[in-house]
Protein backbone atom coordinates (compact mmCIF):
# COMPACT_ATOMS: atom_id res chain seq x y z
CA UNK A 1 59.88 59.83 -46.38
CA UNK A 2 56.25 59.09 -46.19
CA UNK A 3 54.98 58.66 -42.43
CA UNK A 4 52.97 55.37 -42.13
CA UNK A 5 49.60 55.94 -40.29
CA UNK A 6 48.55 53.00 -37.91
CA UNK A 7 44.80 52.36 -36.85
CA UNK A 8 44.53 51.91 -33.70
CA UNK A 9 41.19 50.24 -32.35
CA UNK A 10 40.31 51.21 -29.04
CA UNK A 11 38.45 47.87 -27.67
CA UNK A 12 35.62 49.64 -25.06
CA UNK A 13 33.31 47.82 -23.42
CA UNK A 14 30.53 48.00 -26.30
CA UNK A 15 32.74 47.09 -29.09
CA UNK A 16 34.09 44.26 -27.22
CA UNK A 17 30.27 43.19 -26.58
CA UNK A 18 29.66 43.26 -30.76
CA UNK A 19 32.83 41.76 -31.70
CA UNK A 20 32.26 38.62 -28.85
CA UNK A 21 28.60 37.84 -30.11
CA UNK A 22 30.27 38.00 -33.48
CA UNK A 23 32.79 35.17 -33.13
CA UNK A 24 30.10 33.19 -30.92
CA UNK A 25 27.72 33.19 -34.56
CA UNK A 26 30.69 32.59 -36.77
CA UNK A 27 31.69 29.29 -34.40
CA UNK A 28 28.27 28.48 -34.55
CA UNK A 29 27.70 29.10 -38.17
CA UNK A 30 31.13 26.83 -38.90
CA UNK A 31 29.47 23.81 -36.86
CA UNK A 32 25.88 23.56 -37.97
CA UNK A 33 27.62 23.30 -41.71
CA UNK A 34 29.66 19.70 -40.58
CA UNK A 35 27.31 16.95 -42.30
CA UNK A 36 27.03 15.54 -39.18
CA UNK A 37 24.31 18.60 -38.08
CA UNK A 38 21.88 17.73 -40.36
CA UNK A 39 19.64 14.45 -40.77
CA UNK A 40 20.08 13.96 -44.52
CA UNK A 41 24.00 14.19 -43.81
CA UNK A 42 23.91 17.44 -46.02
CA UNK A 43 25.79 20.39 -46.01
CA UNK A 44 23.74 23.51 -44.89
CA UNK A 45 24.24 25.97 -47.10
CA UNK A 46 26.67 29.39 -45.22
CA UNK A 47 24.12 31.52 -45.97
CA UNK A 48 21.42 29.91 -43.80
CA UNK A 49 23.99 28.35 -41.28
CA UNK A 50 24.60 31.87 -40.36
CA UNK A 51 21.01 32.33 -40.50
CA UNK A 52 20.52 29.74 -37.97
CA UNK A 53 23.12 31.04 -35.65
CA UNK A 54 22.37 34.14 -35.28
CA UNK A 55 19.18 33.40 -34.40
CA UNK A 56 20.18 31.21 -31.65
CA UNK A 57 22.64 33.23 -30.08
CA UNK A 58 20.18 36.37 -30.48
CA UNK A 59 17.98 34.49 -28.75
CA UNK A 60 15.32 35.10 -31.65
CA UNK A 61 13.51 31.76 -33.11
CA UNK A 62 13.12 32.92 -36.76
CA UNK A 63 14.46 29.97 -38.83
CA UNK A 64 14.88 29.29 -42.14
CA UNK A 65 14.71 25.44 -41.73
CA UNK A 66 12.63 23.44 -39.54
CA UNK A 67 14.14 22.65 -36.37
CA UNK A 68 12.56 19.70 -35.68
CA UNK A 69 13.07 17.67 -38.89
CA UNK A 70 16.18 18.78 -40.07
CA UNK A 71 18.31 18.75 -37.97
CA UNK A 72 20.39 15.87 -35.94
CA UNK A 73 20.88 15.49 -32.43
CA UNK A 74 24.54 16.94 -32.96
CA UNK A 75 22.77 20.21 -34.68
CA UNK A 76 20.16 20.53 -32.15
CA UNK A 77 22.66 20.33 -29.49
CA UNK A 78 24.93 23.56 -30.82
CA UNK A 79 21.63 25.20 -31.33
CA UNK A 80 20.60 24.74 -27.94
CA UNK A 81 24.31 25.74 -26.84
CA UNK A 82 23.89 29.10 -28.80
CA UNK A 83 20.62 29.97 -27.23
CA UNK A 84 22.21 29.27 -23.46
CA UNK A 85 25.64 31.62 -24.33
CA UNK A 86 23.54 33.91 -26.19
CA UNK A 87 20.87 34.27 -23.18
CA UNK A 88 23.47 34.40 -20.21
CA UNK A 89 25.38 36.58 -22.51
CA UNK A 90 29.05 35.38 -23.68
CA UNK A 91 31.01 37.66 -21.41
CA UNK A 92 28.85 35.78 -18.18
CA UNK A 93 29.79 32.70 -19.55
CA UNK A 94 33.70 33.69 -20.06
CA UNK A 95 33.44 34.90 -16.35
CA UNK A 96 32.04 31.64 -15.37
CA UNK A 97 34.59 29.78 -16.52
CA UNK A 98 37.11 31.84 -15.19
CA UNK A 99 36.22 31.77 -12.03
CA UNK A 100 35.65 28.14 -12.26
CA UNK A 101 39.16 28.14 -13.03
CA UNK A 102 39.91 30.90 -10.06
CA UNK A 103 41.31 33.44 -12.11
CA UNK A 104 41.09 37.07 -11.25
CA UNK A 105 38.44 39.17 -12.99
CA UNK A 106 39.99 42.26 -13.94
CA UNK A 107 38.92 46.21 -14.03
CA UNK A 108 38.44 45.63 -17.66
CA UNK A 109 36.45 42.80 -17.27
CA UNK A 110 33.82 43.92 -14.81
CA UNK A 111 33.60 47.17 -17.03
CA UNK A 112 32.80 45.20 -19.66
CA UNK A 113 30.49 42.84 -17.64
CA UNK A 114 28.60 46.42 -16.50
CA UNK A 115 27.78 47.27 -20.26
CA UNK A 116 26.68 43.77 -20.81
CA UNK A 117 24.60 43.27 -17.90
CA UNK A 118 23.54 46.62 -18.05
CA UNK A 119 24.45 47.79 -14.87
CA UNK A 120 24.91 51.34 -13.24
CA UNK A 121 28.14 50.26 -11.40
CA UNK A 122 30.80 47.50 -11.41
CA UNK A 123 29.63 47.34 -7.75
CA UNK A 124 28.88 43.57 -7.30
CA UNK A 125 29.05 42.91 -10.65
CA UNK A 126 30.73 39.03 -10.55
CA UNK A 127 28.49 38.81 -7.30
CA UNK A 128 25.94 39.35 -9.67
CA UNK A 129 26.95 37.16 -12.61
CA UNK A 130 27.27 34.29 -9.91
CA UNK A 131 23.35 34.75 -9.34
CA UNK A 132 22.59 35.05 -12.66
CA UNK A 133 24.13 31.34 -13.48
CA UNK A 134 22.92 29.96 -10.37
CA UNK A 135 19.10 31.36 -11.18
CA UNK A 136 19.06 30.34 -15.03
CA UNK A 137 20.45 26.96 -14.32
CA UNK A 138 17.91 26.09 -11.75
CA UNK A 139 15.05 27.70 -13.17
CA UNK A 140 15.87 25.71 -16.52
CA UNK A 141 16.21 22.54 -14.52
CA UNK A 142 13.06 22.60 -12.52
CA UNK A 143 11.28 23.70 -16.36
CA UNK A 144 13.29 20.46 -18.10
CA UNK A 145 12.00 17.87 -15.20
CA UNK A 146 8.32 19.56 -15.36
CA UNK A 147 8.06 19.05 -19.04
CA UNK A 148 9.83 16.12 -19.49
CA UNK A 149 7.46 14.34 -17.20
CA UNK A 150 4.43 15.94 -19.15
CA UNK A 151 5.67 15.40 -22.37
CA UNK A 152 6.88 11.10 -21.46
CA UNK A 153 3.05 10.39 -21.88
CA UNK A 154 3.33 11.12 -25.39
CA UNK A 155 6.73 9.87 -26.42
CA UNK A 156 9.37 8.07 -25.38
CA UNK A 157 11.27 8.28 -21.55
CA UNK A 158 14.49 9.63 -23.92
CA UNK A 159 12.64 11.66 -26.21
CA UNK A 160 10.78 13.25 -23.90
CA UNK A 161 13.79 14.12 -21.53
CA UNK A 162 15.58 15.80 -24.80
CA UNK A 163 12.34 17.75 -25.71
CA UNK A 164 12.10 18.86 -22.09
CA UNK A 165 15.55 20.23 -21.92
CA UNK A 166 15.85 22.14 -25.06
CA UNK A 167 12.12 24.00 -24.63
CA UNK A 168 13.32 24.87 -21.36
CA UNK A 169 16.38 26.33 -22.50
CA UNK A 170 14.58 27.84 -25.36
CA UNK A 171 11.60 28.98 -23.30
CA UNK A 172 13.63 31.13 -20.43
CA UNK A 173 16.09 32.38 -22.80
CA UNK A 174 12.81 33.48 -24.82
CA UNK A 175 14.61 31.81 -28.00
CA UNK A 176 11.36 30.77 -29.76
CA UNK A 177 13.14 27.36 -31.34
CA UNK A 178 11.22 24.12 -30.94
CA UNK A 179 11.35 20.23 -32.08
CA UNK A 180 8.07 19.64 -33.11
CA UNK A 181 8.43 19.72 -36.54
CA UNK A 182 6.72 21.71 -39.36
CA UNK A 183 7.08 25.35 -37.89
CA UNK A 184 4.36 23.94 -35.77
CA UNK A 185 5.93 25.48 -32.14
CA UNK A 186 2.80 24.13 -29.02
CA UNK A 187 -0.18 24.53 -31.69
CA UNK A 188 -0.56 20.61 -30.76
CA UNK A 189 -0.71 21.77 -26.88
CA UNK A 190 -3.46 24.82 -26.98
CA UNK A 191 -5.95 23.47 -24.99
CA UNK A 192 -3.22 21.86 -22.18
CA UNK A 193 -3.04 24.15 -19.35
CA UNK A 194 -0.15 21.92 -17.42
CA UNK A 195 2.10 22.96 -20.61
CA UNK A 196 0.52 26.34 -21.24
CA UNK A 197 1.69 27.64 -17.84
CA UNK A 198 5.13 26.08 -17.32
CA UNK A 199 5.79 27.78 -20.53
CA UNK A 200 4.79 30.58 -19.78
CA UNK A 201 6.18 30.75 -16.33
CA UNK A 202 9.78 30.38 -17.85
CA UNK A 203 8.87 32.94 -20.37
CA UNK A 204 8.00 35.45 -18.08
CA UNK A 205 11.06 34.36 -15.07
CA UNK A 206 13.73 34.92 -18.28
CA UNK A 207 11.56 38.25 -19.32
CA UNK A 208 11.65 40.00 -16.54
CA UNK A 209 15.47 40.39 -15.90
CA UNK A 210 17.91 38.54 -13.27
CA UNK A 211 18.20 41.34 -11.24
CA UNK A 212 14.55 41.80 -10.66
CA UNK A 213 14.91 38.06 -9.69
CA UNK A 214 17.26 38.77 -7.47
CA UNK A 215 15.32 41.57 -5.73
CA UNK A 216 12.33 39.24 -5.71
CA UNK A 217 14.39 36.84 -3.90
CA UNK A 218 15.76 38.72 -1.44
CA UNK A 219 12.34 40.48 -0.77
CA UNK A 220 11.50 38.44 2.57
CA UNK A 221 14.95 39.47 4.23
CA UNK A 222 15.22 43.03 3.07
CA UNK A 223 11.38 44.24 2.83
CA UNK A 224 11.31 46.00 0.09
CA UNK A 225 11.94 46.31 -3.76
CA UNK A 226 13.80 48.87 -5.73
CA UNK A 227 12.58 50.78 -8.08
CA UNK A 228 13.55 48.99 -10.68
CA UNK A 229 11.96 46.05 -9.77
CA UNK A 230 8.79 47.60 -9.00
CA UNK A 231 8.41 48.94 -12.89
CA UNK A 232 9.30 45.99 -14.34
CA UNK A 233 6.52 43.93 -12.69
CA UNK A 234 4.06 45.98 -12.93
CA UNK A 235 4.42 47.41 -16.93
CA UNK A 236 4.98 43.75 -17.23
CA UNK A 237 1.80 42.48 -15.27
CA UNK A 238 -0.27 45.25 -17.20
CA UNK A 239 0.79 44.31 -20.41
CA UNK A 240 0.17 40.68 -20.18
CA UNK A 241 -3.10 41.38 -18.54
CA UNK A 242 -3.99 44.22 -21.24
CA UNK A 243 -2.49 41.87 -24.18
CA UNK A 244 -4.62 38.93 -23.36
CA UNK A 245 -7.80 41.24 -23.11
CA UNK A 246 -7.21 42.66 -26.17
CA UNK A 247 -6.50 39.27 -28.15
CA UNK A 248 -9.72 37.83 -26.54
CA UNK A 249 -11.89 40.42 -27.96
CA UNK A 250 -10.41 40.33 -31.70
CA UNK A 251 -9.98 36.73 -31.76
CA UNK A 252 -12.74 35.34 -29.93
CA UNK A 253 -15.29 34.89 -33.37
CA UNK A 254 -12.55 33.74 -35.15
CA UNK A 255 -12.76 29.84 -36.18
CA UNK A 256 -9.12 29.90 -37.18
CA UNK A 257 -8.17 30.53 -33.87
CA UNK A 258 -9.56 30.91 -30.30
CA UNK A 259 -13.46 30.74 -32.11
CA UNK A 260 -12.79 26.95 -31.92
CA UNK A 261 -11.81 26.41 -28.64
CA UNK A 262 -14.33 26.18 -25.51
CA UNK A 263 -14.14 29.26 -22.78
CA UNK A 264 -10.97 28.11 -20.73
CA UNK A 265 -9.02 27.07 -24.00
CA UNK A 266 -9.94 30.88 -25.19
CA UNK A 267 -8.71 32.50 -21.78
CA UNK A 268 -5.72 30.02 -21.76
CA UNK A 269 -4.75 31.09 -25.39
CA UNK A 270 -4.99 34.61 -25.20
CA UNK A 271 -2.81 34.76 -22.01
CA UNK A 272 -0.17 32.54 -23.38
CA UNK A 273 -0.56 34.69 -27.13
CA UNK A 274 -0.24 37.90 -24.60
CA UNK A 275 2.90 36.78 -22.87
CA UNK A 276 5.02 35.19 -25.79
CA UNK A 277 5.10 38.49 -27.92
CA UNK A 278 7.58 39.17 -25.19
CA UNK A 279 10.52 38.04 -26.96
CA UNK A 280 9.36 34.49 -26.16
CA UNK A 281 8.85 33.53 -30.09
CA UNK A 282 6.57 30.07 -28.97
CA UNK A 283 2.96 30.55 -30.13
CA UNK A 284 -0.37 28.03 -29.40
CA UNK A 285 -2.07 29.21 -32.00
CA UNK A 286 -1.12 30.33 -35.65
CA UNK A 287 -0.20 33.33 -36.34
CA UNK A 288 -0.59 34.10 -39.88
CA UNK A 289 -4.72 32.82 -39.12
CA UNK A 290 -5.05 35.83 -36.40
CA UNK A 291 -6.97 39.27 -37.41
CA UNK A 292 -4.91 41.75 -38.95
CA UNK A 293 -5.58 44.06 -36.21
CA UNK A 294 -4.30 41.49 -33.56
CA UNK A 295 -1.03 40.61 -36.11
CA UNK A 296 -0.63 44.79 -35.62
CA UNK A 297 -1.03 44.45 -31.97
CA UNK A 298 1.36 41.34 -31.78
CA UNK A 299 3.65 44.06 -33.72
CA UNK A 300 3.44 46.73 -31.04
CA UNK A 301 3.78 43.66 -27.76
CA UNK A 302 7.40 42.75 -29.84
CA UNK A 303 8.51 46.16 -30.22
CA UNK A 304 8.19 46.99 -26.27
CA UNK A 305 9.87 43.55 -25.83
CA UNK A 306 11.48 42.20 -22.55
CA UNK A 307 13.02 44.24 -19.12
CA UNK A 308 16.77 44.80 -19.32
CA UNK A 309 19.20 42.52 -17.94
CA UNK A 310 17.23 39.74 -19.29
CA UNK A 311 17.17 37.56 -22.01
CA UNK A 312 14.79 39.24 -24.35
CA UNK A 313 15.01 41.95 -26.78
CA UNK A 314 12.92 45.03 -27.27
CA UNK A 315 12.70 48.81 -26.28
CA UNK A 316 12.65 47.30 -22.68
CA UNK A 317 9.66 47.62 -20.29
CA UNK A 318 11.33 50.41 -18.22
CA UNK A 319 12.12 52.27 -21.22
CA UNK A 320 7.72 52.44 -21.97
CA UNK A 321 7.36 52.77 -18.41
CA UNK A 322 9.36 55.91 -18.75
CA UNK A 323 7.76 57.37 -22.20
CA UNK A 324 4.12 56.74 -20.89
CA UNK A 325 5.23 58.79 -17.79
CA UNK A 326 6.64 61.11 -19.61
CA UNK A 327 3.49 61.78 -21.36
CA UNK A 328 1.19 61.76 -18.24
CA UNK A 329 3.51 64.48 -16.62
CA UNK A 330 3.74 66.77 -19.91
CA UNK A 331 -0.13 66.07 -20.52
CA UNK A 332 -0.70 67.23 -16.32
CA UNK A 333 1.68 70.30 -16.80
CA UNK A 334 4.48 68.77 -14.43
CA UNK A 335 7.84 69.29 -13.98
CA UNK A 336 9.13 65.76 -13.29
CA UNK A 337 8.18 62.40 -13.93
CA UNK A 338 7.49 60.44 -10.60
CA UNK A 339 7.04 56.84 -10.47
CA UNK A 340 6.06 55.06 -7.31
CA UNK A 341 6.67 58.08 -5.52
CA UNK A 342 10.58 58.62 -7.14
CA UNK A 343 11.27 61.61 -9.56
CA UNK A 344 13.41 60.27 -12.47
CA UNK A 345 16.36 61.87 -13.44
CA UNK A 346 16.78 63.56 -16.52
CA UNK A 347 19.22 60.91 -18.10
CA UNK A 348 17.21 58.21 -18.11
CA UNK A 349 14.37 60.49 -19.82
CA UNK A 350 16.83 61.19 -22.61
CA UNK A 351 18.21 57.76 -22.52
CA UNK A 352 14.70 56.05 -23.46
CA UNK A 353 13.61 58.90 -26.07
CA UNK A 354 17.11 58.42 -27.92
CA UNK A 355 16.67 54.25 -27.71
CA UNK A 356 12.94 54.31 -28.74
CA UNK A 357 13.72 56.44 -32.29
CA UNK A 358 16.68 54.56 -32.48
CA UNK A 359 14.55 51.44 -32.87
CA UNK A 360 11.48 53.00 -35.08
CA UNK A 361 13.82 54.14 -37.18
CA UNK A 362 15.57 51.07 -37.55
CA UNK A 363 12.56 48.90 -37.86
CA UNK A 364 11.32 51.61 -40.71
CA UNK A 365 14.79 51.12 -42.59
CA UNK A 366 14.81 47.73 -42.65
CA UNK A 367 10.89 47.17 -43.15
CA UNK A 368 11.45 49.54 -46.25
CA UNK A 369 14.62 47.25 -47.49
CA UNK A 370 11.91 44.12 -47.07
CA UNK A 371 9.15 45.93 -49.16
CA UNK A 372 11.31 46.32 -52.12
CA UNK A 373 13.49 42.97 -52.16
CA UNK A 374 10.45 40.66 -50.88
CA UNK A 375 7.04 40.54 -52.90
CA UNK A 376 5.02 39.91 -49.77
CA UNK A 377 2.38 41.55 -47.80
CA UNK A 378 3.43 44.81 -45.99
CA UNK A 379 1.82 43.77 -42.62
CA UNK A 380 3.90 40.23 -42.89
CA UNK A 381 7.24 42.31 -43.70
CA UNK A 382 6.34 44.77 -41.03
CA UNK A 383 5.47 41.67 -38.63
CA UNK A 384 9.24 39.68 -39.53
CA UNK A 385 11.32 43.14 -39.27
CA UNK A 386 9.35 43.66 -35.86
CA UNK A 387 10.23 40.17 -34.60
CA UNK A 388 13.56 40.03 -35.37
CA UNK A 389 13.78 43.22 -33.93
CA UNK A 390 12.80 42.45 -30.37
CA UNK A 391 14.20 38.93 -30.55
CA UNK A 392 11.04 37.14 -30.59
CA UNK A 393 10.85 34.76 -33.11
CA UNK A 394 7.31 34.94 -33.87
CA UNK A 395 6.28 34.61 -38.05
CA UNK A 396 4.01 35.01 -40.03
CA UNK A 397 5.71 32.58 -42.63
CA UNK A 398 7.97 34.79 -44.33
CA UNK A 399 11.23 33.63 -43.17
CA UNK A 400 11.81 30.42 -45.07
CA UNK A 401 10.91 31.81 -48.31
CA UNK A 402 13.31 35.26 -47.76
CA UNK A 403 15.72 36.10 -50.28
CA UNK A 404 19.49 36.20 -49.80
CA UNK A 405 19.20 40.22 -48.86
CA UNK A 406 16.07 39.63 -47.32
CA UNK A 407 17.98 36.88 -44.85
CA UNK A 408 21.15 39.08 -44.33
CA UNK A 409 18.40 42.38 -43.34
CA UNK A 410 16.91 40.27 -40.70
CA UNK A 411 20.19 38.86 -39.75
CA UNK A 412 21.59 42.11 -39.13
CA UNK A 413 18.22 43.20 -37.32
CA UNK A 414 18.37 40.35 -35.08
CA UNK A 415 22.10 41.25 -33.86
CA UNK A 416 21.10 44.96 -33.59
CA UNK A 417 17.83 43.83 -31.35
CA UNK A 418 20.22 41.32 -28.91
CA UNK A 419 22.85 43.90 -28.71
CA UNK A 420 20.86 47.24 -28.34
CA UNK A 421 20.93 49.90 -31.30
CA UNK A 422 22.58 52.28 -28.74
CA UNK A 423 25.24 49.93 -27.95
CA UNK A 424 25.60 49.26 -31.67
CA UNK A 425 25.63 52.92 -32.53
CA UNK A 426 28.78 53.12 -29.51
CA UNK A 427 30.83 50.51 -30.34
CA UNK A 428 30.84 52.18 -33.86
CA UNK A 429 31.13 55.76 -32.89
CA UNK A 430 34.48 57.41 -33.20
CA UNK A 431 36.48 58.26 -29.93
CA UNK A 432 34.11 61.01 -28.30
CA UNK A 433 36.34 64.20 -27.81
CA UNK A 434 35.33 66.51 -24.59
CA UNK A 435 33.49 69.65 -25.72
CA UNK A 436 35.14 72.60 -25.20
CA UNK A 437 32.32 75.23 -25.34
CA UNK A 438 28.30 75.04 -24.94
CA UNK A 439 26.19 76.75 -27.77
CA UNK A 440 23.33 79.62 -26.52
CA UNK A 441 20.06 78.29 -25.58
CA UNK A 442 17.57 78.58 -28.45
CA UNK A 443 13.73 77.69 -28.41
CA UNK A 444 11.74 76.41 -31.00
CA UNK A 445 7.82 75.57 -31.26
CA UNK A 446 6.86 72.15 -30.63
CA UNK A 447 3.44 70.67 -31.26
């Protein structure tokens, strides 16, 4: 008699996280296929439906098909849909509407809601998620009304209100997608400072995190800001600061690019160029005209990315915060690393070495993959692998013209930049069984 062997999935918290952002693509995916998504009434092809949707709900902005121009008001509206579940995250939107409905939230859920939001505890977690809906909501309203009413002196009333509303959404959930037509994202709005800064206000509220946010918020009644909070602004200050210094200097002589514009439209550009490598994907000027060396810095703004618990992608601000002080304590012969007067444990050191070569090694993989099934530049592969990476959504114009494995590599990339490579690497790990016995210390030579 043979004995029949059943698989048994465990669903943990990660797992459920992969297979949820899954099903949202694949729904998304099955509508932007109906005719009635497209202008021309024409089916779009699986291949770049998918495309499309994972995209949106990664919250990335590479596309394979203009936005804009192809397609309908019933295809821009699921688009815009993805990008709000896939910023909020679908497990804050599932709690939503249960507690709209006033159902319980269960252990399970708030577990999975902690691995999501990336939390340390389940402490306040639906508190939390509360917050995080009430902040994206109004912070996306107050962005729709400003640029609607800046953009209804160059369109229609209508129009303008339906342009407003999707950037919005697309600009705090640092999607990257836009209407404009011809993969043209605000090139037309450079030299506008009204639009420069509301865009990049929303970029940098949905960059830095909800629960920073939060603390912000709440900074008048308790006094103070965690720890947390205090990293993320400042490695996010610095490197918006540093990034638009740097993009002045190489750019500055260039006609294709800031060279044309007068002093403020230079300073105004490199800030906004600075801030949208963070995930944002939106871009003033055009990319594929800037300096090689500012394309490689671009590269290195994308792969740091966002702060966790937002809606960006990335190694995470905290998680450079943590290598760079890392360095500065090995380099100074210390012990521990001590940020704004608070050792870090050694957890978080490990945590952040582990995610960082998780990442180069994926964006190696992948930008080796691209070199041999695309016949483009290395620097443009390098740039698209890098971008889908952190979820940014900035090109260099390789995207439409990628070939079916090409597509499906930066499909894949995208997903594992939303999710998190360590989450990925979880939710496909085998049940971890409790060691039993440590091995002897051993040291090696390093350096």
């Amino acid at each position: 008699m043979q004995r029949q062997v059943r698989l048994k999935i465990v669903w943990t918290p990660p797992r459920v996280l992969v297979a949820g952002f899954a099903a949202v693509i694949a729904c998304g995916a099955v509508l932007l296929t109906l005719p009635i998504a497209t202008r021309s009434g024409e089916r779009l092809p699986w291949i770049d439906a998918f495309f499309t949707a994972t995209s949106a709900a990664c919250v990335t902005g590479l596309v394979v098909v203009d936005t804009g121009t192809y397609f309908s008001w019933f295809g821009q509206t699921v688009i815009a849909l993805l990008i709000q579940v896939g910023g909020l995250g679908f497990m804050t939107m599932s709690t939503l509407i249960a507690l709209v409905l006033k159902k319980r939230i269960s252990l399970r859920e708030r577990l999975i809601l902690q691995e999501a939001m990336n939390q340390p505890s389940i402490e306040g977690i639906v508190r939390l998620v509360r917050r995080v809906v009430a902040y994206s909501l109004t912070i996306e309203a107050i962005g729709a009304a400003l640029l609607t009413a800046r953009w209804a002196f160059d369109m229609p009333f209508p129009r303008a209100l339906a342009f407003g509303v999707f950037h919005a959404v697309s600009l705090f959930n640092n999607a990257g997608f836009d209407l404009f037509g011809d993969f043209r994202s605000l090139t037309d709005y450079v030299n506008d400072p009204f639009v420069n800064v509301v865009a990049m206000g929303l970029i940098v509220l949905g960059g830095i995190g909800f629960i920073v946010i939060s603390d912000v918020l709440e900074y008048p009644k308790r006094g103070k800001l965690s720890l947390h909070s205090k990293v993320v602004l400042a490695t996010t200050a610095f490197l918006i600061v540093f990034g638009a210094v740097v993009i002045f200097i190489f750019e500055a002589t260039n006609p294709k690019t800031l060279g044309s514009l007068d002093a403020g439209g230079k300073i105004l550009a490199s800030f906004f160029q600075s801030v949208t490598p963070r995930t944002a994907g939106a871009n003033t000027l055009d990319i594929a005209s800037l300096r090689q060396a500012t394309q490689f810095f671009l590269i290195l703004l994308m792969f740091i990315g966002a702060s966790p618990g937002s809606t960006g992608g990335g190694i995470k601000t905290t998680t450079f915060a943590t290598l760079v002080g890392a360095m500065a304590a090995m380099i100074r012969g210390k012990e521990d690393i001590v940020i704004f007067r608070h050792r870090l444990a050694k957890d978080r050191i490990y945590k952040a070495i582990t995610l960082t070569l998780f990442a180069l090694m994926w964006v190696i993989a992948m930008t080796m993959v691209l070199s041999t099934t695309e016949d483009r530049h290395f620097l443009m592969i390098l740039f698209e692998v890098t971008s889908a990476f952190g979820t940014v959504g900035l090109s260099m114009g390789l995207t439409p013209h990628l070939t079916v494995v090409g597509k499906i590599v930066i499909m894949v990339t995208m997903f594992a930049g939303r999710l998190g490579p360590v989450t990925l690497a979880y939710a496909l790990q085998p049940r971890p069984e409790k060691e039993l016995f440590r091995y002897p210390e051993g040291k090696i030579t390093i350096g």
